[in-house]
C-alpha atoms as a PDB file:
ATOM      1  CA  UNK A   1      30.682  75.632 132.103  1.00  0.00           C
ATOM      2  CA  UNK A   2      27.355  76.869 132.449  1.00  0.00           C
ATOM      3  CA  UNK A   3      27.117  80.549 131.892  1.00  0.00           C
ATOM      4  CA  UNK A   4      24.471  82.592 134.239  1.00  0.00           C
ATOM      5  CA  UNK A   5      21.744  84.380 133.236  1.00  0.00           C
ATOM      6  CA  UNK A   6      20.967  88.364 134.173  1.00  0.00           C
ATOM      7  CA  UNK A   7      18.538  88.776 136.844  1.00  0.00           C
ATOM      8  CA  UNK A   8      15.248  90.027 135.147  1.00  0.00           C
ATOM      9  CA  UNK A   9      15.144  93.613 136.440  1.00  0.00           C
ATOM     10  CA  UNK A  10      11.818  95.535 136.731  1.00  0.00           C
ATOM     11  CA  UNK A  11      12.815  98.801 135.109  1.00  0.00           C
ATOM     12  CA  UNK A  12      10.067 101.678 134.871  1.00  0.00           C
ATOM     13  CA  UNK A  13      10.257 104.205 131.863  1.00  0.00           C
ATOM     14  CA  UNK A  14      11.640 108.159 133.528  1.00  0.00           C
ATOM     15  CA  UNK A  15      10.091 111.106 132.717  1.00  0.00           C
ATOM     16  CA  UNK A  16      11.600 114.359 132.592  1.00  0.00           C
ATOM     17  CA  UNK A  17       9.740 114.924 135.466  1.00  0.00           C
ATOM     18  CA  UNK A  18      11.471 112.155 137.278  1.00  0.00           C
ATOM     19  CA  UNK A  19      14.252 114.078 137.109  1.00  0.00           C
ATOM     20  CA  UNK A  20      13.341 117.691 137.979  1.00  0.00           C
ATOM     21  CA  UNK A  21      11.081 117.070 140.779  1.00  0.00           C
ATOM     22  CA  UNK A  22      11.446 118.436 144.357  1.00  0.00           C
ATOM     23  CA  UNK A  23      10.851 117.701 148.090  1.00  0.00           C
ATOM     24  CA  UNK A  24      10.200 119.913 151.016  1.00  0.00           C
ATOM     25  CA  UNK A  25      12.203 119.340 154.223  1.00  0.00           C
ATOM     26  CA  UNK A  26      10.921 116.513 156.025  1.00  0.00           C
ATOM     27  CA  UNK A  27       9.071 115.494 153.500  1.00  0.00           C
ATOM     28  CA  UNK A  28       9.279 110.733 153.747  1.00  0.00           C
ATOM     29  CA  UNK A  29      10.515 109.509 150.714  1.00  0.00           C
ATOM     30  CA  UNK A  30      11.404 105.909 149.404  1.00  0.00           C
ATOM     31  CA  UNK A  31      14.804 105.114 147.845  1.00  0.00           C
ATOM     32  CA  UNK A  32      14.269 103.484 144.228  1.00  0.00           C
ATOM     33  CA  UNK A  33      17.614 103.242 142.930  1.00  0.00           C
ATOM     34  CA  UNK A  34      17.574 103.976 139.062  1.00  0.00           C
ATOM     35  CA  UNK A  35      21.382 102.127 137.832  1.00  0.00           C
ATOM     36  CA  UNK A  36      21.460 104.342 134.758  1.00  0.00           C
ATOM     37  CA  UNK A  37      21.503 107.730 136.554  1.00  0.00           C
ATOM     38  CA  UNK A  38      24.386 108.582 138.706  1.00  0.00           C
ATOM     39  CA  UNK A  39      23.892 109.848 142.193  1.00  0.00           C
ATOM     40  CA  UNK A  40      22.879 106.819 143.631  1.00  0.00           C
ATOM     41  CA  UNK A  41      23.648 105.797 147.484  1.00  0.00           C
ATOM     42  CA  UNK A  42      24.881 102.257 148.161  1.00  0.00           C
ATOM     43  CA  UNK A  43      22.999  99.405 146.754  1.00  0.00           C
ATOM     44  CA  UNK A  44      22.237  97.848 149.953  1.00  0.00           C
ATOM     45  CA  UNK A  45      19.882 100.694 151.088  1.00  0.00           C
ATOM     46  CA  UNK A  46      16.989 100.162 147.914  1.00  0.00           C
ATOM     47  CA  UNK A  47      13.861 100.322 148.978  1.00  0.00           C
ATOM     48  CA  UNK A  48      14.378 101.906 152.498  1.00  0.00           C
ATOM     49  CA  UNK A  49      11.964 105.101 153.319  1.00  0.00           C
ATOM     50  CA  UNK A  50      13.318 108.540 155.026  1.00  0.00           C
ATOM     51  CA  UNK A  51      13.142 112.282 155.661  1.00  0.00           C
ATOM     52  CA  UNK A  52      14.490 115.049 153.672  1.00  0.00           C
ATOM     53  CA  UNK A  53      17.067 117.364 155.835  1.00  0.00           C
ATOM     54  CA  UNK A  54      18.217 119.241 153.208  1.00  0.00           C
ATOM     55  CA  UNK A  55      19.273 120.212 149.892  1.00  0.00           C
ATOM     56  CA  UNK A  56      22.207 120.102 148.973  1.00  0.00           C
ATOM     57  CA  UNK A  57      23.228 121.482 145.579  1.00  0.00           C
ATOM     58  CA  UNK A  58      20.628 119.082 142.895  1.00  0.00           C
ATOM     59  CA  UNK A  59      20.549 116.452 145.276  1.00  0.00           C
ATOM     60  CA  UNK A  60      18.659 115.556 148.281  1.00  0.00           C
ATOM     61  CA  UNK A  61      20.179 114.475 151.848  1.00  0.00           C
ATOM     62  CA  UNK A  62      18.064 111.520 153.515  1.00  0.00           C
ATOM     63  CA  UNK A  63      18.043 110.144 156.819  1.00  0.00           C
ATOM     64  CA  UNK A  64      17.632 106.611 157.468  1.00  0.00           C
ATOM     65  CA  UNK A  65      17.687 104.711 160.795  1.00  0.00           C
ATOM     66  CA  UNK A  66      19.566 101.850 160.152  1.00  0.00           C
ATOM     67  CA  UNK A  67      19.455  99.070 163.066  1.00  0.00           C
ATOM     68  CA  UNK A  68      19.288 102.105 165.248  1.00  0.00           C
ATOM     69  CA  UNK A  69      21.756 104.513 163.935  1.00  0.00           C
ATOM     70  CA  UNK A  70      20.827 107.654 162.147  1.00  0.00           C
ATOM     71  CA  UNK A  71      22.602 107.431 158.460  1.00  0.00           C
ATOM     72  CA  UNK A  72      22.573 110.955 156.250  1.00  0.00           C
ATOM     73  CA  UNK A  73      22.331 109.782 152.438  1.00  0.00           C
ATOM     74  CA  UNK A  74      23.144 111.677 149.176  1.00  0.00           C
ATOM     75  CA  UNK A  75      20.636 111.080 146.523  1.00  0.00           C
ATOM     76  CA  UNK A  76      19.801 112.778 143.476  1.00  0.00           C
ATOM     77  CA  UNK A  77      15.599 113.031 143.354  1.00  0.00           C
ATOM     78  CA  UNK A  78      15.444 110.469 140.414  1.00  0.00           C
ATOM     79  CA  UNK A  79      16.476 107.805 142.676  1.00  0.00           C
ATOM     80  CA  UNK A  80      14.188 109.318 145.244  1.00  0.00           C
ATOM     81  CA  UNK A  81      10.203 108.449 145.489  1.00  0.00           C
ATOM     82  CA  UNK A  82       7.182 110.594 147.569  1.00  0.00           C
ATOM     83  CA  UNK A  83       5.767 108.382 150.085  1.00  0.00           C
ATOM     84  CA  UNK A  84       1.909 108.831 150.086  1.00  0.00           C
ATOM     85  CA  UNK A  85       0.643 109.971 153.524  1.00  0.00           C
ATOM     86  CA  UNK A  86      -1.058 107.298 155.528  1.00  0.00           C
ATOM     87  CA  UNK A  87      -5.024 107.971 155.617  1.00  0.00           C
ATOM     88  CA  UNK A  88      -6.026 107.554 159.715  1.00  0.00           C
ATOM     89  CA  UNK A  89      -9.041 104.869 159.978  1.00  0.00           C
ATOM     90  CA  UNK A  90     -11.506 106.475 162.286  1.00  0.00           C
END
């Protein structure tokens, strides 16, 4: 048999900063999911963007339409990246 390789994972270095950082309410965020910190919501929703509703103890609840629905999502702020604001084009 024919073993299978690992998937080659892009993994960037986290700084204590990573960890530590904050978001205001309603602030958009991306979900980067970061497999060596716990805190993580479901694998299948990497790489979706939502608002901040609240804080809830260190973490961060997000929510994320999902084919319609509105989903609430635990996530501690490593796993949790500030979307830039989108410049208007006069």
């Amino acid at each position: 048999m024919v073993r299978r390789t690992k998937r080659f994972r892009k993994d960037r270095k986290l700084t204590v900063n990573d960890r530590v950082k904050t978001f205001e309410k309603g602030e958009r965020v991306l979900i980067s999911l970061q497999p060596c910190f716990k805190g993580f919501p479901a694998p299948r929703y990497d790489g979706r963007h939502g608002k901040i509703v609240e804080k809830r103890g260190k973490s961060y609840v997000v929510r994320i339409s999902d084919l319609g629905a509105k989903k609430d999502l635990i996530a501690s702020p490593v796993h949790l990246r500030r979307l830039e604001a989108q410049k208007e084009v006069a």
